[in-house]
N, C-alpha and C. Protein backbone atom coordinates (compact mmCIF):
# COMPACT_ATOMS: atom_id res chain seq x y z
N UNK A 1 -21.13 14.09 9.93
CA UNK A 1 -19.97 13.25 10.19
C UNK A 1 -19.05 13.18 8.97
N UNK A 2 -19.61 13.05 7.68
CA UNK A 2 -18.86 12.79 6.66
C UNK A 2 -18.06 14.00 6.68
N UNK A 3 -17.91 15.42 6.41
CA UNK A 3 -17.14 16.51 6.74
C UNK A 3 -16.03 16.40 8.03
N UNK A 4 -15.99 15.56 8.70
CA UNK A 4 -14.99 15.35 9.78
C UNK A 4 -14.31 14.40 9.00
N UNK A 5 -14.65 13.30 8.45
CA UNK A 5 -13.71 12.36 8.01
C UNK A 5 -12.26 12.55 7.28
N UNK A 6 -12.48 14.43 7.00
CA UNK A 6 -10.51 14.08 6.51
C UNK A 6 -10.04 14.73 7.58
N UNK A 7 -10.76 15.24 8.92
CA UNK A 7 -9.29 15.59 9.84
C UNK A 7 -9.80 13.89 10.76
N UNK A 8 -10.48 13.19 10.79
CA UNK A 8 -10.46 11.81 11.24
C UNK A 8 -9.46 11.22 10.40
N UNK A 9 -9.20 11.40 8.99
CA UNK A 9 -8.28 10.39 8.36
C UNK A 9 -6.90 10.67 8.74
N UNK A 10 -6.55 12.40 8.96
CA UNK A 10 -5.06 13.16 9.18
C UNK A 10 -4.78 12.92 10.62
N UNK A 11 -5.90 12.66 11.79
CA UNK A 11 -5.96 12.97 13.47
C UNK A 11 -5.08 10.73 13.31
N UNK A 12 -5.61 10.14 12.39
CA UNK A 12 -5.78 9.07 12.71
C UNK A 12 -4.30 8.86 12.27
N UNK A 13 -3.60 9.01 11.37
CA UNK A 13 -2.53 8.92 10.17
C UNK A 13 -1.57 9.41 11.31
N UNK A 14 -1.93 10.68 11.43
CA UNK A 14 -0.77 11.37 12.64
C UNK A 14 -0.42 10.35 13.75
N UNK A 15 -1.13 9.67 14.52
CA UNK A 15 -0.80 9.08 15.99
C UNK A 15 -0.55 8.02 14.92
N UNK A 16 -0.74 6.95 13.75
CA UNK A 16 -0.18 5.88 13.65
C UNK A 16 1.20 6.36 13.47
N UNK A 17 1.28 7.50 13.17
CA UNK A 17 3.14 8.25 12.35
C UNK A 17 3.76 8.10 13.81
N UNK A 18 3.07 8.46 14.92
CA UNK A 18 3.44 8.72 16.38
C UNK A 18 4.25 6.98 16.77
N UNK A 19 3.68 6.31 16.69
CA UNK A 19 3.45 5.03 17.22
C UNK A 19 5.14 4.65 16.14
N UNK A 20 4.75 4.46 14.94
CA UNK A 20 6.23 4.77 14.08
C UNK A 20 7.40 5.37 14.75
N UNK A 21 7.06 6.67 15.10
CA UNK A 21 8.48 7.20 15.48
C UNK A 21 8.48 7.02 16.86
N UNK A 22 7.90 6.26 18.26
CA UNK A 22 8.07 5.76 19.19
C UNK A 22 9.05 4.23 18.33
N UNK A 23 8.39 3.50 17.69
CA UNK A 23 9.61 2.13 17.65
C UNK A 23 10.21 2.71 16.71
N UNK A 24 10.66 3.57 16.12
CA UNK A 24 12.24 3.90 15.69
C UNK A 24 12.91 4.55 16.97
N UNK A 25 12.13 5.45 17.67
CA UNK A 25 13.09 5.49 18.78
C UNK A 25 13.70 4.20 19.82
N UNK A 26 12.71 3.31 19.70
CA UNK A 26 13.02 1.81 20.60
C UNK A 26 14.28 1.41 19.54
N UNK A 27 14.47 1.57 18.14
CA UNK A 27 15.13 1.00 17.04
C UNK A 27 16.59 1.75 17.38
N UNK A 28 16.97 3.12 17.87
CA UNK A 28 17.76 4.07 17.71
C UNK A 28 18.67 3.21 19.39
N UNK A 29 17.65 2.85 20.03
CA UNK A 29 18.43 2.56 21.61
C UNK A 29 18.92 1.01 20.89
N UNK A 30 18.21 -0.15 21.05
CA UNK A 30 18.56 -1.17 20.33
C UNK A 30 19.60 -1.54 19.20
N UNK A 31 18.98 -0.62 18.25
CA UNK A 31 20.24 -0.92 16.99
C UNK A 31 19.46 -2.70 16.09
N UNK A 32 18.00 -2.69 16.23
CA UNK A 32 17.80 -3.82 15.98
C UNK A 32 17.04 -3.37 14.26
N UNK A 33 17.42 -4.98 13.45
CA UNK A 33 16.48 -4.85 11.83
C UNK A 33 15.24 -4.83 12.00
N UNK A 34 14.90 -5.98 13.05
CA UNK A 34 13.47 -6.37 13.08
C UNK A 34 12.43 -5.05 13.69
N UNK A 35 12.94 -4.30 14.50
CA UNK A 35 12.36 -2.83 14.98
C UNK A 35 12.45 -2.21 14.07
N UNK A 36 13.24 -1.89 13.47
CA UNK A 36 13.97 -0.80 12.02
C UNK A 36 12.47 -1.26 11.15
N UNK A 37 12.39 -2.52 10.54
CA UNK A 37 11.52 -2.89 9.76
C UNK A 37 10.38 -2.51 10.49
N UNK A 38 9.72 -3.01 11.45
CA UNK A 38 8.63 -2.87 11.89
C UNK A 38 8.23 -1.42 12.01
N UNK A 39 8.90 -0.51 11.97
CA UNK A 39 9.12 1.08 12.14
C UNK A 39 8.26 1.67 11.17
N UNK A 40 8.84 1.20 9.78
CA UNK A 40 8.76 1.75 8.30
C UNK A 40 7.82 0.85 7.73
N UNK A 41 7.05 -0.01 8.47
CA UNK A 41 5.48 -0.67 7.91
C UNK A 41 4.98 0.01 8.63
N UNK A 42 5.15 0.92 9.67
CA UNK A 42 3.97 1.79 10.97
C UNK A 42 4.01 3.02 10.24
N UNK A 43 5.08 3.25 9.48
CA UNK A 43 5.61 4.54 8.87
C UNK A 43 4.44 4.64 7.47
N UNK A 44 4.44 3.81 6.69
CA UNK A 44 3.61 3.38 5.75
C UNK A 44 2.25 3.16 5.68
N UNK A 45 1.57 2.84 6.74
CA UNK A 45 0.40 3.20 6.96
C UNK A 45 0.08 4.24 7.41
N UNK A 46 0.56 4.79 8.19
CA UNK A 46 0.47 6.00 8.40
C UNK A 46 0.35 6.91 7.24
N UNK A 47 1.42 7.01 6.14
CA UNK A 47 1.02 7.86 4.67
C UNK A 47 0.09 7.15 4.46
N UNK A 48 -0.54 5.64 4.36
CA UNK A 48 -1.68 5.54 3.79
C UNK A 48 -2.67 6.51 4.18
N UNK A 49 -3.36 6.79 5.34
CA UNK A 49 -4.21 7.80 5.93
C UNK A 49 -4.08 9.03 4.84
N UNK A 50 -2.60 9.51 5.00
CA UNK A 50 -1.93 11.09 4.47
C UNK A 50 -2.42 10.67 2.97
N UNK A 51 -2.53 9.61 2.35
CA UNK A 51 -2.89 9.76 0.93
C UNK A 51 -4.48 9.88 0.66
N UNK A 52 -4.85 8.87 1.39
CA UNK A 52 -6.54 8.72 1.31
C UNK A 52 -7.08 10.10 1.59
N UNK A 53 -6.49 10.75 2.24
CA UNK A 53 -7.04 11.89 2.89
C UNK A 53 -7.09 13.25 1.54
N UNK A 54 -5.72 12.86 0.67
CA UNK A 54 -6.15 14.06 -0.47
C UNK A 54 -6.93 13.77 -1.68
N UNK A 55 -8.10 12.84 -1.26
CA UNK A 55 -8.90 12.73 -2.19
C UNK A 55 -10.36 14.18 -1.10
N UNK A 56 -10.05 14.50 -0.22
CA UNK A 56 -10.72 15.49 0.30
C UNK A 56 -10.20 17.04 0.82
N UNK A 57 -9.04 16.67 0.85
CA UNK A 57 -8.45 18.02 1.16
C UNK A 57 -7.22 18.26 0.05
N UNK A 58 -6.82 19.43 -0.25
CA UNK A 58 -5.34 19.67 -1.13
C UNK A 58 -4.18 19.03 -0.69
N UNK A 59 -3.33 18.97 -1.05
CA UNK A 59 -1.71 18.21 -0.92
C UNK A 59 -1.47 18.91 0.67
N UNK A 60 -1.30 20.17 0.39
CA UNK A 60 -0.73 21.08 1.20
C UNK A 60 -1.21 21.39 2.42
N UNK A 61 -2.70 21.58 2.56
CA UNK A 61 -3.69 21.77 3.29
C UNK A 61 -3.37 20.29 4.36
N UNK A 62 -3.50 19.08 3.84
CA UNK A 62 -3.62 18.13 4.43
C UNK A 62 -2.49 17.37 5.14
N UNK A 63 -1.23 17.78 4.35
CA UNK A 63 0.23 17.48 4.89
C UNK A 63 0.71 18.11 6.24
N UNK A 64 0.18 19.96 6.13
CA UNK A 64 0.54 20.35 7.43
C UNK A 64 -0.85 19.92 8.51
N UNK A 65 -1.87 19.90 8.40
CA UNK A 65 -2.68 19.15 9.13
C UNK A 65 -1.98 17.46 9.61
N UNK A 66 -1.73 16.82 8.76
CA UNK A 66 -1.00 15.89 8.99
C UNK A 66 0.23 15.50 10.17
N UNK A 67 1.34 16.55 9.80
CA UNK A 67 2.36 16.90 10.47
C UNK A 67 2.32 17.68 12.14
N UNK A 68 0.96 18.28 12.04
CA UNK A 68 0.68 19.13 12.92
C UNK A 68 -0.30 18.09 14.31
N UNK A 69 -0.89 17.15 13.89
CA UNK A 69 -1.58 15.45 14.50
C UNK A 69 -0.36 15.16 14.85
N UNK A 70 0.69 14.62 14.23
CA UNK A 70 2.01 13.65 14.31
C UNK A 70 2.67 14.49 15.47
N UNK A 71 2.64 16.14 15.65
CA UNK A 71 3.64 16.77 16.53
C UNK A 71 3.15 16.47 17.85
N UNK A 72 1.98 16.64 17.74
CA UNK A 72 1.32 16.72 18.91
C UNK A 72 0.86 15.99 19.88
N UNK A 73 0.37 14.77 19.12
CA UNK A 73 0.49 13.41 19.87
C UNK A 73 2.31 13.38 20.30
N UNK A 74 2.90 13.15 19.41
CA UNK A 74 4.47 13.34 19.43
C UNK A 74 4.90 13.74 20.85
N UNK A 75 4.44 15.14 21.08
CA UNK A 75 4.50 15.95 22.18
C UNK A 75 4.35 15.20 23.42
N UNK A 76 3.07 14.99 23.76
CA UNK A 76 2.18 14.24 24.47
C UNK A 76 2.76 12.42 24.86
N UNK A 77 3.07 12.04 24.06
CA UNK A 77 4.47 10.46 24.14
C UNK A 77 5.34 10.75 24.70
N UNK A 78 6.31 11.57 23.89
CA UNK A 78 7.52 11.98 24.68
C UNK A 78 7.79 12.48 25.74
N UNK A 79 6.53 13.66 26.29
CA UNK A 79 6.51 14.46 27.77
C UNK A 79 6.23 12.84 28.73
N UNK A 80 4.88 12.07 28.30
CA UNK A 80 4.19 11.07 29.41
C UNK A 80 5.21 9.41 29.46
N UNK A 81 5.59 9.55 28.46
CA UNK A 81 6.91 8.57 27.95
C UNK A 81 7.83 7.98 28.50
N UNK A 82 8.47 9.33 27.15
CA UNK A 82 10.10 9.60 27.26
C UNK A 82 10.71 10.50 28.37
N UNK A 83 9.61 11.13 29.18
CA UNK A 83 10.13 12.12 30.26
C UNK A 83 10.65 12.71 29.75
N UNK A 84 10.54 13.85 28.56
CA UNK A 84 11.30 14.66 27.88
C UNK A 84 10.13 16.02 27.56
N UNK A 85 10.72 16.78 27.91
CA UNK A 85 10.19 17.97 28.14
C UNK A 85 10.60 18.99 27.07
N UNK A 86 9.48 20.17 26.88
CA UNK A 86 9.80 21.13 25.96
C UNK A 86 10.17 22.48 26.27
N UNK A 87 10.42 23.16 25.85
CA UNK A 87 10.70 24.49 26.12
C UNK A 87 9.60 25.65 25.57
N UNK A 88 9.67 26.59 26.24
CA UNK A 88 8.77 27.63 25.69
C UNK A 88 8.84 27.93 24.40
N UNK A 89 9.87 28.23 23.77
CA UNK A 89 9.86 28.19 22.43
C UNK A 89 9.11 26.91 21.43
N UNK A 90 9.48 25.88 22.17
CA UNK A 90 8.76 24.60 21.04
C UNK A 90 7.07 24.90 21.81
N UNK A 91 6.73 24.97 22.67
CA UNK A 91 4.97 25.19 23.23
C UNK A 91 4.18 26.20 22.44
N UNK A 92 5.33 27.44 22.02
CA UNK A 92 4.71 28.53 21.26
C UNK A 92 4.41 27.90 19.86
N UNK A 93 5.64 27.08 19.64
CA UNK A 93 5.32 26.37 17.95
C UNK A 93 4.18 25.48 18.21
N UNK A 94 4.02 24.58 19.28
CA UNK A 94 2.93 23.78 18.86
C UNK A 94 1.42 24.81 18.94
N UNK A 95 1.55 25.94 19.61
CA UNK A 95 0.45 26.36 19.74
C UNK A 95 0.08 27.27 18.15
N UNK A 96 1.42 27.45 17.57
CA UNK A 96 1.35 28.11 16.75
C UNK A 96 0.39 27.11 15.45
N UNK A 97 1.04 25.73 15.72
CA UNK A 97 0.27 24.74 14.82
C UNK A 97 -0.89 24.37 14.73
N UNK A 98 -1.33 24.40 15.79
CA UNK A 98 -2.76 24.09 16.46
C UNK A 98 -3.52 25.34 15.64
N UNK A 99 -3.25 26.68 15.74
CA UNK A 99 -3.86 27.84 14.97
C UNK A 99 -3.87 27.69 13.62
N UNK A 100 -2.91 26.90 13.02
CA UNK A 100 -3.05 27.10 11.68
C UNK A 100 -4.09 26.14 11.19
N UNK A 101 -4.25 24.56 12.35
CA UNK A 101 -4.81 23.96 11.51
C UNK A 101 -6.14 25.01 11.81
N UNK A 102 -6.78 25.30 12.66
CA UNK A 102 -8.07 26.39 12.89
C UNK A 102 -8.10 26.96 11.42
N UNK A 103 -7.38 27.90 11.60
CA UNK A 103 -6.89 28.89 10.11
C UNK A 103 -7.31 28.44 8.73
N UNK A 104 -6.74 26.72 8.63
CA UNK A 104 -6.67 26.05 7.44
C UNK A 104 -7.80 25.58 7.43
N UNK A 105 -9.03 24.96 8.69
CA UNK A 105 -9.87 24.91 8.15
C UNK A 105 -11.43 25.81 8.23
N UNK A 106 -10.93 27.15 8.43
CA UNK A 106 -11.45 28.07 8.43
C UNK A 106 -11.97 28.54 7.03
N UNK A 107 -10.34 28.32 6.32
CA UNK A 107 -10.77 28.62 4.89
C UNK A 107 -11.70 27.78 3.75
């Protein structure tokens, strides 16, 4: 179990980043402070995860792992959501992401 715990800390960091950029999108329709604020404390824990996490993995290694959690849940909100759909080109990128994290922790 302990060897899972930094893509548990990046899988976990990512969907709080998700949850973030769902109420900045509620913030973007609204136009409200109190959403705006509440956004960028969801935003902030979320790097907490992304920091804790490079006490086990490299900067780099763990950022696109990071980014690559955040797209994907991302994905998955916005399609079941926002009713917003992707195109073949963005499906090839997420699939392309999904390989790297494989890749990244292959090495």
């Amino acid at each position: 179990m302990a060897q899972y715990l930094p893509l548990i800390l990046l899988f976990v960091g990512g969907s709080v980043l998700t949850i973030g950029d769902i109420v900045m999108k509620k913030w973007v329709i609204n136009s409200s402070i109190p959403i705006f604020a509440i956004g960028m404390v969801i935003y902030m824990v979320g790097m907490v995860f992304l920091a804790y996490s490079f006490k086990y993995k490299n900067i780099a290694t763990a950022s696109t792992i990071f980014v690559i959690f955040n797209i994907l849940t991302l994905s998955f909100v916005s399609w079941f959501y926002f009713k917003e759909t992707l195109n073949p080109y963005q499906l090839v990128g997420i699939a392309l992401g999904i390989s790297s994290i494989v890749f990244l922790e292959l090495a």
